[in-house]
PDB file of N, CA and C in Angstrom:
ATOM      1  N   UNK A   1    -114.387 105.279 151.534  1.00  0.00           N
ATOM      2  CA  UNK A   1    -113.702 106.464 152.001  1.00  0.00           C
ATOM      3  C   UNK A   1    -114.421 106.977 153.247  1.00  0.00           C
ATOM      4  N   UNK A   2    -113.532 107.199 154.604  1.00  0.00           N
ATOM      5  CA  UNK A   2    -114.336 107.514 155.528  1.00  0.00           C
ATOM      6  C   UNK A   2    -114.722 109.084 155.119  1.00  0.00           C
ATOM      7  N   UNK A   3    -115.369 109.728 156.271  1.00  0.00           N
ATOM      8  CA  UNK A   3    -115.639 111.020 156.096  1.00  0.00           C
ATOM      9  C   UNK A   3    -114.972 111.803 156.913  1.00  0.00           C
ATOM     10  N   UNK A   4    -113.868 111.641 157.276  1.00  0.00           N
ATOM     11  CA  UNK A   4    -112.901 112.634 157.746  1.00  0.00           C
ATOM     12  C   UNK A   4    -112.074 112.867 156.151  1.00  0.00           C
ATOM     13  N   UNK A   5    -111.614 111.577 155.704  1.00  0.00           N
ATOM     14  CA  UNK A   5    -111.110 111.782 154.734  1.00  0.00           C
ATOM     15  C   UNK A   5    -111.711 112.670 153.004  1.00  0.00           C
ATOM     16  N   UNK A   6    -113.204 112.296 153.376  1.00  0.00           N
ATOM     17  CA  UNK A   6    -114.103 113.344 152.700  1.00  0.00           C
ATOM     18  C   UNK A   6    -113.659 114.645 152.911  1.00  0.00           C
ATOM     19  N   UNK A   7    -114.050 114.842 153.881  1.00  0.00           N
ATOM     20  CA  UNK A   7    -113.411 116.832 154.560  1.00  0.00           C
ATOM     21  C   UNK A   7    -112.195 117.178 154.410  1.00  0.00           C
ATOM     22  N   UNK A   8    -111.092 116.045 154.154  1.00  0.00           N
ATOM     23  CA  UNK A   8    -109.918 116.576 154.133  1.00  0.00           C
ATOM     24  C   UNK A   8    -109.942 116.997 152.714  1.00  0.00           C
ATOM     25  N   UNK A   9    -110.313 116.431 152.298  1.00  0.00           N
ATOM     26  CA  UNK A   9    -110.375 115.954 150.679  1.00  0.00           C
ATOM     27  C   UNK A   9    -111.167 117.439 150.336  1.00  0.00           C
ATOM     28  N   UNK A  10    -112.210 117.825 150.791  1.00  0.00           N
ATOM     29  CA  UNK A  10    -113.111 119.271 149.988  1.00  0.00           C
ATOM     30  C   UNK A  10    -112.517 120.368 150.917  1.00  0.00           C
ATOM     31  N   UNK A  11    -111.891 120.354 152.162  1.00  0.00           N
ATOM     32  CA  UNK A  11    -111.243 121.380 152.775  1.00  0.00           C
ATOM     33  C   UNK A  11    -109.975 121.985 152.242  1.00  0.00           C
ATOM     34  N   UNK A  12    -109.137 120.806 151.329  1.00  0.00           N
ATOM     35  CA  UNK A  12    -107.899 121.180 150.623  1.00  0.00           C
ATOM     36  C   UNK A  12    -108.377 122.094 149.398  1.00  0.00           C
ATOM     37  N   UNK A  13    -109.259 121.182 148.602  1.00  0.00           N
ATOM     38  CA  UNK A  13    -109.498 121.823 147.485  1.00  0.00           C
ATOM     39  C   UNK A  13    -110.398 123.593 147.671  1.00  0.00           C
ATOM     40  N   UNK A  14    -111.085 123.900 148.848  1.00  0.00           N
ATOM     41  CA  UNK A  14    -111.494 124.337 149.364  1.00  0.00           C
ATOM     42  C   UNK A  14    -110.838 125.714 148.976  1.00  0.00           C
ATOM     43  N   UNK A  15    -109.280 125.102 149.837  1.00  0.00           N
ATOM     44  CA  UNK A  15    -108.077 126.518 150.295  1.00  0.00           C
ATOM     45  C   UNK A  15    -107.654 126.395 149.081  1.00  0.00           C
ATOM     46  N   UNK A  16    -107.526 125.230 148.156  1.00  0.00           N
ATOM     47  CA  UNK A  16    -106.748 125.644 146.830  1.00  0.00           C
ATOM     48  C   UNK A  16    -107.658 126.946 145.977  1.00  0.00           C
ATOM     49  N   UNK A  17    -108.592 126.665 145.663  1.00  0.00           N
ATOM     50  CA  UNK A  17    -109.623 127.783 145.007  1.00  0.00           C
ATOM     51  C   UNK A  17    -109.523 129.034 145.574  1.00  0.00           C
ATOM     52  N   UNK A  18    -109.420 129.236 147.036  1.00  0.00           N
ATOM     53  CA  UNK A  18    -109.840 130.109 147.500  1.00  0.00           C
ATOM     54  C   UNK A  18    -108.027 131.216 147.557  1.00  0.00           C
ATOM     55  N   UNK A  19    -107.293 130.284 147.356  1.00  0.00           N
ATOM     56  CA  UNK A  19    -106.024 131.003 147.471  1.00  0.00           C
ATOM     57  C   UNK A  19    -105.533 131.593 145.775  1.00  0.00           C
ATOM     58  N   UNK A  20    -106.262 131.068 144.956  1.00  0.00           N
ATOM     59  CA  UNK A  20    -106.046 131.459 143.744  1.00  0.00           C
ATOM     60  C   UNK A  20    -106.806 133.137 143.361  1.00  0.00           C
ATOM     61  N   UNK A  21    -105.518 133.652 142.457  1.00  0.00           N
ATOM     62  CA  UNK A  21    -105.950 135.175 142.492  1.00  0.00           C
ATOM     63  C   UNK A  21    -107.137 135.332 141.340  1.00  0.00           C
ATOM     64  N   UNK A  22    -107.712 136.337 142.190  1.00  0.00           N
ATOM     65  CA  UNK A  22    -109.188 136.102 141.020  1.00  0.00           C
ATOM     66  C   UNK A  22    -109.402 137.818 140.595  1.00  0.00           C
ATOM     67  N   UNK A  23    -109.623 137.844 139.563  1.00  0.00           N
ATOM     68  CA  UNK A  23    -110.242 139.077 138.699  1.00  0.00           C
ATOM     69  C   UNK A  23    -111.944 139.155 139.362  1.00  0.00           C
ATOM     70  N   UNK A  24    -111.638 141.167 139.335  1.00  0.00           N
ATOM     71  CA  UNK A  24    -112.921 141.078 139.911  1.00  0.00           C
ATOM     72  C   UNK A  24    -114.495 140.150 138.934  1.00  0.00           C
ATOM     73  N   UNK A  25    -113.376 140.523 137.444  1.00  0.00           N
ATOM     74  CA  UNK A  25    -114.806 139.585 136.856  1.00  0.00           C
ATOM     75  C   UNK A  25    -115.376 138.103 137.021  1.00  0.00           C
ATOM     76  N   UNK A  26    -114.324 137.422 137.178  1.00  0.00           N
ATOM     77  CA  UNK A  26    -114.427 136.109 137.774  1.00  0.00           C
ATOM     78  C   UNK A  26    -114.872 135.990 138.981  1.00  0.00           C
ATOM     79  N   UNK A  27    -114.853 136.687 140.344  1.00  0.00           N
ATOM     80  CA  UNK A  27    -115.117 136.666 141.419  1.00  0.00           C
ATOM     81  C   UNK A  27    -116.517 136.095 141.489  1.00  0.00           C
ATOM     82  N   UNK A  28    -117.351 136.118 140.598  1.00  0.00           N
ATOM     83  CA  UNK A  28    -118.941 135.416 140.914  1.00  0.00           C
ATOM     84  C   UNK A  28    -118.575 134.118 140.838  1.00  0.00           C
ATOM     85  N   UNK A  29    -117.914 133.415 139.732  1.00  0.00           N
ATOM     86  CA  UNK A  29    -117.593 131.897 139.506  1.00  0.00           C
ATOM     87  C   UNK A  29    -116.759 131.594 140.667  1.00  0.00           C
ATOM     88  N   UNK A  30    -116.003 132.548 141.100  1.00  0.00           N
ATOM     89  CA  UNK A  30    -115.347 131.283 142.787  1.00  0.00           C
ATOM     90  C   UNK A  30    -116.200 131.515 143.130  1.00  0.00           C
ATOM     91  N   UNK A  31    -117.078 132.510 144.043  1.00  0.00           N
ATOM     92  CA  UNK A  31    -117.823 132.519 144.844  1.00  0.00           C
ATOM     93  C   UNK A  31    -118.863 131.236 144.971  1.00  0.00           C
ATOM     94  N   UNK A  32    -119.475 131.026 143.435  1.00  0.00           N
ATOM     95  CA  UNK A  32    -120.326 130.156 143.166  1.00  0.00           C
ATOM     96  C   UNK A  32    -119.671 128.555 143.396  1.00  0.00           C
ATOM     97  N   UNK A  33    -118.325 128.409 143.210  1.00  0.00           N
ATOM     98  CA  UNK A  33    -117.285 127.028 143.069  1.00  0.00           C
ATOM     99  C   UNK A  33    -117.513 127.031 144.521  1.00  0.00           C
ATOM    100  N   UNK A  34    -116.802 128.114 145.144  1.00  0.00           N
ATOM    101  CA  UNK A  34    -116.487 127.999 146.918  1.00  0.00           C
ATOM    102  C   UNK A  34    -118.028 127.645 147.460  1.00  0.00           C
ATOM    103  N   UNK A  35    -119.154 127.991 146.955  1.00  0.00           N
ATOM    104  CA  UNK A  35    -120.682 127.885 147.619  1.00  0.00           C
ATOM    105  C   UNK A  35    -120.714 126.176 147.527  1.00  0.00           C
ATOM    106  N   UNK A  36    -120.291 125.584 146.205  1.00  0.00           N
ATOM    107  CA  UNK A  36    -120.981 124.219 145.652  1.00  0.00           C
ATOM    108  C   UNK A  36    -119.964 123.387 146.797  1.00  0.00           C
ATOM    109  N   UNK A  37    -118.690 123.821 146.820  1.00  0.00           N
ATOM    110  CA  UNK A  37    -117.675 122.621 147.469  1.00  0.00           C
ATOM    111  C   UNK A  37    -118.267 123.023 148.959  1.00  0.00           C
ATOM    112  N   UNK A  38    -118.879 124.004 149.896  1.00  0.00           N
ATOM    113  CA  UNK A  38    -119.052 123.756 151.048  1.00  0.00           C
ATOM    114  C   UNK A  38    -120.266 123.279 151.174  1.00  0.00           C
ATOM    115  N   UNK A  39    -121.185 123.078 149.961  1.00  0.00           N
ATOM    116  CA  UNK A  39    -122.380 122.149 150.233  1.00  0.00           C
ATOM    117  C   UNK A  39    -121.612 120.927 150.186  1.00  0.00           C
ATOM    118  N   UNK A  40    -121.301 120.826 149.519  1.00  0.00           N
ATOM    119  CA  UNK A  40    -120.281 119.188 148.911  1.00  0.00           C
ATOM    120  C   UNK A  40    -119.788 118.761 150.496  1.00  0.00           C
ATOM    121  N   UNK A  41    -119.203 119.666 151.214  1.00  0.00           N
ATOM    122  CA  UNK A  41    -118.871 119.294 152.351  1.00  0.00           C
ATOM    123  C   UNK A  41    -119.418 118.753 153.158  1.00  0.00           C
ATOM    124  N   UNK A  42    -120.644 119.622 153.506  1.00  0.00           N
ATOM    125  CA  UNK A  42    -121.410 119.604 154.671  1.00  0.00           C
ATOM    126  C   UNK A  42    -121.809 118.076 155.251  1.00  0.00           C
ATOM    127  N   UNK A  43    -122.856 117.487 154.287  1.00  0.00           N
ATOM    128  CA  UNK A  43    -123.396 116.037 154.604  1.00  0.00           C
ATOM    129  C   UNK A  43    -122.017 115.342 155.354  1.00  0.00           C
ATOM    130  N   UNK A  44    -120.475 115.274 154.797  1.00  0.00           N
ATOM    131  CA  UNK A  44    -119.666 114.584 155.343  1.00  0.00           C
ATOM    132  C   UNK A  44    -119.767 115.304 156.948  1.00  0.00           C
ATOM    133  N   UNK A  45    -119.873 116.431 157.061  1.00  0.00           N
ATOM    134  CA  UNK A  45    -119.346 117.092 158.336  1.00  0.00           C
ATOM    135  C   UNK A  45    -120.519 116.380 159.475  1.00  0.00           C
ATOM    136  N   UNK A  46    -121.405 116.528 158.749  1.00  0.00           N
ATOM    137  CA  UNK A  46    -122.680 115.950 160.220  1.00  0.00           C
ATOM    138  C   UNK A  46    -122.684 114.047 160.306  1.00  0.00           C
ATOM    139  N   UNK A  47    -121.914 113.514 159.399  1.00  0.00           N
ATOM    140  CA  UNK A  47    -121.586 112.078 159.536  1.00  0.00           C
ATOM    141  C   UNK A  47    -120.348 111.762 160.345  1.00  0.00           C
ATOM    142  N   UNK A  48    -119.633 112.939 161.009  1.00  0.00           N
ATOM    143  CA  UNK A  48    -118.509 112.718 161.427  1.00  0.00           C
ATOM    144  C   UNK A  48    -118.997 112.124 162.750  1.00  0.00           C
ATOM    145  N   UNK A  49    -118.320 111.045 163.502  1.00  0.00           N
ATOM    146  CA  UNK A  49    -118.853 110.304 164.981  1.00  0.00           C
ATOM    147  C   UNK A  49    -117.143 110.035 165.434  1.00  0.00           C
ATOM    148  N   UNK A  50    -117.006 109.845 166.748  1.00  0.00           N
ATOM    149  CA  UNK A  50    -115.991 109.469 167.516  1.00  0.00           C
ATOM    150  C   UNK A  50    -116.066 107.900 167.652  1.00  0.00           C
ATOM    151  N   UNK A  51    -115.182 106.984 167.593  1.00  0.00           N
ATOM    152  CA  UNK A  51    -113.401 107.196 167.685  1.00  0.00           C
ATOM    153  C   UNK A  51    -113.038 107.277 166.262  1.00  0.00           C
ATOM    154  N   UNK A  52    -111.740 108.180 166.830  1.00  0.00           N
ATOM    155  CA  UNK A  52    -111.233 108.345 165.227  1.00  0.00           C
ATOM    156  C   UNK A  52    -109.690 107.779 165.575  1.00  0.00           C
ATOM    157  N   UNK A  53    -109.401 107.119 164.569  1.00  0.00           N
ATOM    158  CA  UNK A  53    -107.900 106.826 164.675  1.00  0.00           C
ATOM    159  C   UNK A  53    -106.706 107.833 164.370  1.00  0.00           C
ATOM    160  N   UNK A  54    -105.629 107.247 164.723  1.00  0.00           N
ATOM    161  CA  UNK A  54    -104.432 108.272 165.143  1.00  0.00           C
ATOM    162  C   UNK A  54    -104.164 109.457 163.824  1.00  0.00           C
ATOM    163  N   UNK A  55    -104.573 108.402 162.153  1.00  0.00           N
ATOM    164  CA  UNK A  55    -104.390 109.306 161.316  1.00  0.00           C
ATOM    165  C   UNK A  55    -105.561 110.418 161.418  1.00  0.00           C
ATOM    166  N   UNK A  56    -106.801 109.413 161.619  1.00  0.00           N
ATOM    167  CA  UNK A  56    -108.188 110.566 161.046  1.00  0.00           C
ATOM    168  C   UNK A  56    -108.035 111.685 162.141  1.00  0.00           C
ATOM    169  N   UNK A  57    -107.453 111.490 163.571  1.00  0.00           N
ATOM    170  CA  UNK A  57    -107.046 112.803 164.223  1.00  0.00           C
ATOM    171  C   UNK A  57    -105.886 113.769 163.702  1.00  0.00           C
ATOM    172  N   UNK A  58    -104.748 113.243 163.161  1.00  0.00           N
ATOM    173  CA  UNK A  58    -104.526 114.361 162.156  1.00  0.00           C
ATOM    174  C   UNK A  58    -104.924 114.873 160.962  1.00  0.00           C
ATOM    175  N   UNK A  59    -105.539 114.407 160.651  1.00  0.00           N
ATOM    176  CA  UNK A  59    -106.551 115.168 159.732  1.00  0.00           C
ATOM    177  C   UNK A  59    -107.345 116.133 160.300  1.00  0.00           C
ATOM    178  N   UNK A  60    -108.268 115.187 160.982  1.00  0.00           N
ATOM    179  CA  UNK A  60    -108.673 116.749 161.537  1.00  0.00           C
ATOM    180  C   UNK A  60    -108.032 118.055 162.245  1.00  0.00           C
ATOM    181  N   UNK A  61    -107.106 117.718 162.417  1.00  0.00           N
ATOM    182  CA  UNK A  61    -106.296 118.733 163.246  1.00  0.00           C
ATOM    183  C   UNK A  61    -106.029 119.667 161.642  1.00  0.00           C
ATOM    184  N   UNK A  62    -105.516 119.468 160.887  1.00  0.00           N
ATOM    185  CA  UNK A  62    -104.679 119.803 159.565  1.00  0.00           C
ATOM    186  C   UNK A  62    -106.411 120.853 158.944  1.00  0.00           C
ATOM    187  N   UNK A  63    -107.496 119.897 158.674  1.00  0.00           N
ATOM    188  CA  UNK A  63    -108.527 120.750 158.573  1.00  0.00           C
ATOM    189  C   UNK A  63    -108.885 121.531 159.752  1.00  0.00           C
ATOM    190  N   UNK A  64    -108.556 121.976 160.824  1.00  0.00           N
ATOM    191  CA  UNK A  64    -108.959 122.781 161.562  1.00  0.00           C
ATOM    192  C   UNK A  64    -108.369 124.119 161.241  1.00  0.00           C
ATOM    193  N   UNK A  65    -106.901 123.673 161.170  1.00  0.00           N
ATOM    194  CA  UNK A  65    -105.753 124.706 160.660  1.00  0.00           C
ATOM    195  C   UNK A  65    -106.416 125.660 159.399  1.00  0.00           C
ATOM    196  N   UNK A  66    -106.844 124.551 158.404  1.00  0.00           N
ATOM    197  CA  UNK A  66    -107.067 124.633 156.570  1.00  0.00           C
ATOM    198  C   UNK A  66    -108.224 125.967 156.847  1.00  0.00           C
ATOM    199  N   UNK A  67    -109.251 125.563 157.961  1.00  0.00           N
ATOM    200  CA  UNK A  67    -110.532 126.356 158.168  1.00  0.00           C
ATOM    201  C   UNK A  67    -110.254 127.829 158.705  1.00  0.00           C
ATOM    202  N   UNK A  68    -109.525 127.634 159.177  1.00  0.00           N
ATOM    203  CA  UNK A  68    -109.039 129.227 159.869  1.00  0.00           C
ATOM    204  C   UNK A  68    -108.272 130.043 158.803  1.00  0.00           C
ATOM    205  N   UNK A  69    -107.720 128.988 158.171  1.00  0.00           N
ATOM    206  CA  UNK A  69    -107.135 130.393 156.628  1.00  0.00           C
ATOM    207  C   UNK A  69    -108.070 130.650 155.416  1.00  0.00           C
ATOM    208  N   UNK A  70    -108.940 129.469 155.971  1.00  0.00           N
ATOM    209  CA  UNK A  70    -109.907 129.559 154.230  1.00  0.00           C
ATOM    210  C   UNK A  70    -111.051 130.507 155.313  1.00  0.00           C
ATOM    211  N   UNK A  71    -111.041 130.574 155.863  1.00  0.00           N
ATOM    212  CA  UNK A  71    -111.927 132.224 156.599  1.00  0.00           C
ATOM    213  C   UNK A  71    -111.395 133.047 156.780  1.00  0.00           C
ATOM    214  N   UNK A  72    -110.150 133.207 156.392  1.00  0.00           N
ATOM    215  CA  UNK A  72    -108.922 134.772 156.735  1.00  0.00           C
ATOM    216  C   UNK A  72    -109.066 134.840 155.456  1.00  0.00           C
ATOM    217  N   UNK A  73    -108.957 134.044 154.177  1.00  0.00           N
ATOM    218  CA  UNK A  73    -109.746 134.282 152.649  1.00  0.00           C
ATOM    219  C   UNK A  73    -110.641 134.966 152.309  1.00  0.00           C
ATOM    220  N   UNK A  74    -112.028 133.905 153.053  1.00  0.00           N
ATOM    221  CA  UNK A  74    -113.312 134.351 152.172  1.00  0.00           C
ATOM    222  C   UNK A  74    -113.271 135.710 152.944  1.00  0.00           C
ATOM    223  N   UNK A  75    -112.882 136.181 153.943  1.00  0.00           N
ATOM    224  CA  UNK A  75    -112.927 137.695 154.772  1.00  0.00           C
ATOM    225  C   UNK A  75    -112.718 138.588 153.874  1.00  0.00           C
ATOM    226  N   UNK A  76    -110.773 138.107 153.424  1.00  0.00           N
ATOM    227  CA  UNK A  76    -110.619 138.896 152.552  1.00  0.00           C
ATOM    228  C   UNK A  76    -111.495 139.226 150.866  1.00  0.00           C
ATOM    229  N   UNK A  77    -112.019 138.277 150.697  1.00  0.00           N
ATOM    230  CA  UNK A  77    -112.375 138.623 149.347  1.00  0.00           C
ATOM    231  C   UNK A  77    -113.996 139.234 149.806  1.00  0.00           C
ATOM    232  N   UNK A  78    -114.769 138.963 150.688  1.00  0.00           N
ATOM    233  CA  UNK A  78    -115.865 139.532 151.065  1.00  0.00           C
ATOM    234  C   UNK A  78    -115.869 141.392 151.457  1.00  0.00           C
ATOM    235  N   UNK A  79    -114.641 141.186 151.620  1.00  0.00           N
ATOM    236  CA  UNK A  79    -113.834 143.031 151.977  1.00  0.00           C
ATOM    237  C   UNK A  79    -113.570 143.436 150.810  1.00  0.00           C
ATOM    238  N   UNK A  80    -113.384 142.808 149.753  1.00  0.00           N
ATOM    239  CA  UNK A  80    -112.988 143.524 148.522  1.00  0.00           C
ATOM    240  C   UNK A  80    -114.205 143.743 147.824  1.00  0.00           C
ATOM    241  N   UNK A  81    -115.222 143.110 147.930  1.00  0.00           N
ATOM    242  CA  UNK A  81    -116.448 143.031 147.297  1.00  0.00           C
ATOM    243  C   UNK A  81    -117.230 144.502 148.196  1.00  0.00           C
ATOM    244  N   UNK A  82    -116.911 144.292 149.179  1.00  0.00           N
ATOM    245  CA  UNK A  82    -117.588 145.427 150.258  1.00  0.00           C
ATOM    246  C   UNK A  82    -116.626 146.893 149.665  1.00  0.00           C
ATOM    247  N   UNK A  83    -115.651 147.025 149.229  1.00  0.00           N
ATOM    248  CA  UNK A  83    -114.929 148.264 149.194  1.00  0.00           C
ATOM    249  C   UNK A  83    -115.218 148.483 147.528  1.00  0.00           C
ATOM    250  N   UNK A  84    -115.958 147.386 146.882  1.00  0.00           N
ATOM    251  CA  UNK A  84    -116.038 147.753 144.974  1.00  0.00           C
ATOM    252  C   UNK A  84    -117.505 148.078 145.448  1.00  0.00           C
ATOM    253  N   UNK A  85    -118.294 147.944 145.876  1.00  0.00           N
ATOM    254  CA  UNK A  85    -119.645 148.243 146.398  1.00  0.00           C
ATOM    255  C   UNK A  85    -119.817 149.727 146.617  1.00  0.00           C
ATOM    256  N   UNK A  86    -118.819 150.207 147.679  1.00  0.00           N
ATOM    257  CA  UNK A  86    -118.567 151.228 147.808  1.00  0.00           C
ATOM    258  C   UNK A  86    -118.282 152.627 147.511  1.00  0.00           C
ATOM    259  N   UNK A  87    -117.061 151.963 146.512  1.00  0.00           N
ATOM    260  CA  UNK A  87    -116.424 152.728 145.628  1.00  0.00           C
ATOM    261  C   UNK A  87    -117.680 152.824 143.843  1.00  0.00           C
ATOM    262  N   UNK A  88    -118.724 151.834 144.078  1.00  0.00           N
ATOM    263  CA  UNK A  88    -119.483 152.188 142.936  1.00  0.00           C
ATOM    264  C   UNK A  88    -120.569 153.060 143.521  1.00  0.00           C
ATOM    265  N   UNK A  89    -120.755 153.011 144.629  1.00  0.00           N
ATOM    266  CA  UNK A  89    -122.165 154.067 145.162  1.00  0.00           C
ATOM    267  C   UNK A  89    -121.234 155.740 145.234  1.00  0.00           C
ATOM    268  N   UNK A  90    -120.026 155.877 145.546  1.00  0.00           N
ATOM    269  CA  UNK A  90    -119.090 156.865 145.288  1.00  0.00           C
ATOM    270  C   UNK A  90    -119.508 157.287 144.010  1.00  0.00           C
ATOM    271  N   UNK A  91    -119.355 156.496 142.854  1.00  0.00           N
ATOM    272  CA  UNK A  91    -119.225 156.753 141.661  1.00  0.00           C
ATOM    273  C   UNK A  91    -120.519 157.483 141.672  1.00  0.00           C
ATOM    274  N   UNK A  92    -121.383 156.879 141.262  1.00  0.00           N
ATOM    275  CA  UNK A  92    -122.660 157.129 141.127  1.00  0.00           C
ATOM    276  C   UNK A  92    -123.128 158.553 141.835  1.00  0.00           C
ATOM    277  N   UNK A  93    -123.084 158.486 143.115  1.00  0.00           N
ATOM    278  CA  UNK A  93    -123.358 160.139 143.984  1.00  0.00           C
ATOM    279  C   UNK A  93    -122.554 161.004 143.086  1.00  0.00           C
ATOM    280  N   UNK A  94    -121.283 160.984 142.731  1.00  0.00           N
ATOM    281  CA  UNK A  94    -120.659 161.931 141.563  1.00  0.00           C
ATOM    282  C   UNK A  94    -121.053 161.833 140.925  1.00  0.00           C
ATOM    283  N   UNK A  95    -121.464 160.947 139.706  1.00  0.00           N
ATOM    284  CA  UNK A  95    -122.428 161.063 138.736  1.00  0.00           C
ATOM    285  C   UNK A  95    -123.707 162.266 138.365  1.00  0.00           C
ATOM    286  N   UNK A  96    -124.285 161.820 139.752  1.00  0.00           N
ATOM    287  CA  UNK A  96    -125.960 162.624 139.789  1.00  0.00           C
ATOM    288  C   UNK A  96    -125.425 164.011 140.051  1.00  0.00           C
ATOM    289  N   UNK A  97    -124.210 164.393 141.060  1.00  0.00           N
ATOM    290  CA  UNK A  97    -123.563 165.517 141.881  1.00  0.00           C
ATOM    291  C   UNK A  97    -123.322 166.426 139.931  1.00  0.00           C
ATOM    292  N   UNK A  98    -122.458 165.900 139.522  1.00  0.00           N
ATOM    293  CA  UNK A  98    -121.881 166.480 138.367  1.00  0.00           C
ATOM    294  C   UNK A  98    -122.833 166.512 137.385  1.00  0.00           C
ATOM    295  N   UNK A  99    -124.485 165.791 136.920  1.00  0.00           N
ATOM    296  CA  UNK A  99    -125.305 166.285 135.926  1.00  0.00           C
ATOM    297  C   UNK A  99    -126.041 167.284 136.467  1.00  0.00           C
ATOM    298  N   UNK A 100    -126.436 167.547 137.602  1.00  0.00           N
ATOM    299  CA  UNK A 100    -127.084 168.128 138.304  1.00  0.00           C
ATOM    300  C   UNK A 100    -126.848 168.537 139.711  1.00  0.00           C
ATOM    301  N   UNK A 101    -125.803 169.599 139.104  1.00  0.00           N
ATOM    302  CA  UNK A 101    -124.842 169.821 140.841  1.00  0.00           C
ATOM    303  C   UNK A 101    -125.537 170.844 141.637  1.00  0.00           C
ATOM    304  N   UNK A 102    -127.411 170.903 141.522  1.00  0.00           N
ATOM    305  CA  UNK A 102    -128.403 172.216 142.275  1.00  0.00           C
ATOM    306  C   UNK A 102    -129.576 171.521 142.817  1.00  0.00           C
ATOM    307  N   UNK A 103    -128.910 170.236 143.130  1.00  0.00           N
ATOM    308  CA  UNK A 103    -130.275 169.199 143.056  1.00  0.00           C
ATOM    309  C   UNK A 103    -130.214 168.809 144.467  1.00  0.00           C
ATOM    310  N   UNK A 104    -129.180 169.329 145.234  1.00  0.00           N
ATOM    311  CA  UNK A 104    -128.964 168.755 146.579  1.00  0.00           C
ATOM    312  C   UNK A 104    -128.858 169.890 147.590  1.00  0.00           C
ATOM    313  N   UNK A 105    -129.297 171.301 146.813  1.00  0.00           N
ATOM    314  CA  UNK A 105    -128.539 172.213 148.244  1.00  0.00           C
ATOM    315  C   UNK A 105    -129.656 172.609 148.734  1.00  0.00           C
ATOM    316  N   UNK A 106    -129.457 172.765 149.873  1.00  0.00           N
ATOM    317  CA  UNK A 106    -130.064 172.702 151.486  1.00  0.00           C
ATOM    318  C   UNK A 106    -129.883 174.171 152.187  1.00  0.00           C
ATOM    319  N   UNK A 107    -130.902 174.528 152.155  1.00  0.00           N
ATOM    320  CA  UNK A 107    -131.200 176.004 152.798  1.00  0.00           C
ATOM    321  C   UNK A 107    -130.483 175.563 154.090  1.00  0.00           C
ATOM    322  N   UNK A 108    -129.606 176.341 154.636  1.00  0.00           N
ATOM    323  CA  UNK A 108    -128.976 176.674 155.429  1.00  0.00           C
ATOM    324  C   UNK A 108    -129.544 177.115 156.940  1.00  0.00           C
ATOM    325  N   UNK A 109    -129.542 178.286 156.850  1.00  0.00           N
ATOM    326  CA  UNK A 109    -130.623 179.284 157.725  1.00  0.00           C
ATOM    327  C   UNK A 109    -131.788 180.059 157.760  1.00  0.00           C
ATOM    328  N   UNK A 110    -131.823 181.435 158.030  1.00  0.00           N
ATOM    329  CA  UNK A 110    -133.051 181.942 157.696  1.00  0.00           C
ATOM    330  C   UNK A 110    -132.090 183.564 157.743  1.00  0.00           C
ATOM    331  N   UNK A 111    -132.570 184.848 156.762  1.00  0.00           N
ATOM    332  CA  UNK A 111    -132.564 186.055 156.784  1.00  0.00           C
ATOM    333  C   UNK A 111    -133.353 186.685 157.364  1.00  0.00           C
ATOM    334  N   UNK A 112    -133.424 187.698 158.679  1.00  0.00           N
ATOM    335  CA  UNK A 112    -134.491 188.703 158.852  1.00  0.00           C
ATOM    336  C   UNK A 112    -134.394 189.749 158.622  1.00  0.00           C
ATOM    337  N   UNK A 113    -134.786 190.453 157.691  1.00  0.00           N
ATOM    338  CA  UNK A 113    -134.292 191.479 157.775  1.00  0.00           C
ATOM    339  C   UNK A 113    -135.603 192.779 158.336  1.00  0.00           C
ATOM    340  N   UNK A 114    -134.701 193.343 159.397  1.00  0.00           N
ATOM    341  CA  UNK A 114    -135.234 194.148 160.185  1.00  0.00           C
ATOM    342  C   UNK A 114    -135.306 195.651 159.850  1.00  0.00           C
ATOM    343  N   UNK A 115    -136.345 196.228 159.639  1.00  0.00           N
ATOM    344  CA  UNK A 115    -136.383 197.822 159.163  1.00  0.00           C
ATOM    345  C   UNK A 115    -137.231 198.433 160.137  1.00  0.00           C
ATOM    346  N   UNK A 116    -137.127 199.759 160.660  1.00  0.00           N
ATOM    347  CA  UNK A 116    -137.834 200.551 161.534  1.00  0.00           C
ATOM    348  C   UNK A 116    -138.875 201.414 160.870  1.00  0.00           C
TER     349      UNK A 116
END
């Protein structure tokens, strides 16, 4: 098996995983699947050498395509991870805010009061 056909081969399965809808609880196991298949990749990617024949150039063309949506993916799911991140440090500041809502206030100014 050459190694274009390698890449085509872990770039498909790649976008298949990555297009499947995932629960935030599952989200560690793709993450971890999507980590193993782009090691899986890699070694083929630095064996790749020129000339390639008429098919192995569409292939690569087809994985060039595959790469630009499986990064409009991992974006998206790296944004969802960034906005549950978020929304738990939210939580939490309400948390501490609501057991102890005298724990944060901040003198303002100063009073003088002036008598003759």
């Amino acid at each position: 098996m050459s190694a274009v056909q390698s890449i085509f081969d872990k770039t498909k399965e790649l976008l298949t995983k990555a297009s499947e809808p995932v629960s935030k609880e599952m989200r560690e196991e793709l993450i971890q699947k999507l980590d193993s298949l782009l090691d899986e990749r890699e070694p083929f990617l630095r064996q790749l050498a020129a000339p390639f024949s008429a098919l192995e150039e569409k292939q690569l063309e087809q994985i060039a395509s595959w790469n630009i949506e499986l990064v409009e993916r991992m974006t998206s799911i790296k944004e969802d991870i960034q906005k549950d991140l978020v929304n738990v440090k939210k939580a939490k500041t309400h948390t501490v805010k609501y057991v102890n809502p005298y724990q944060s206030v901040s003198i303002d100014g100063m009073f003088y009061d002036k008598r003759n």
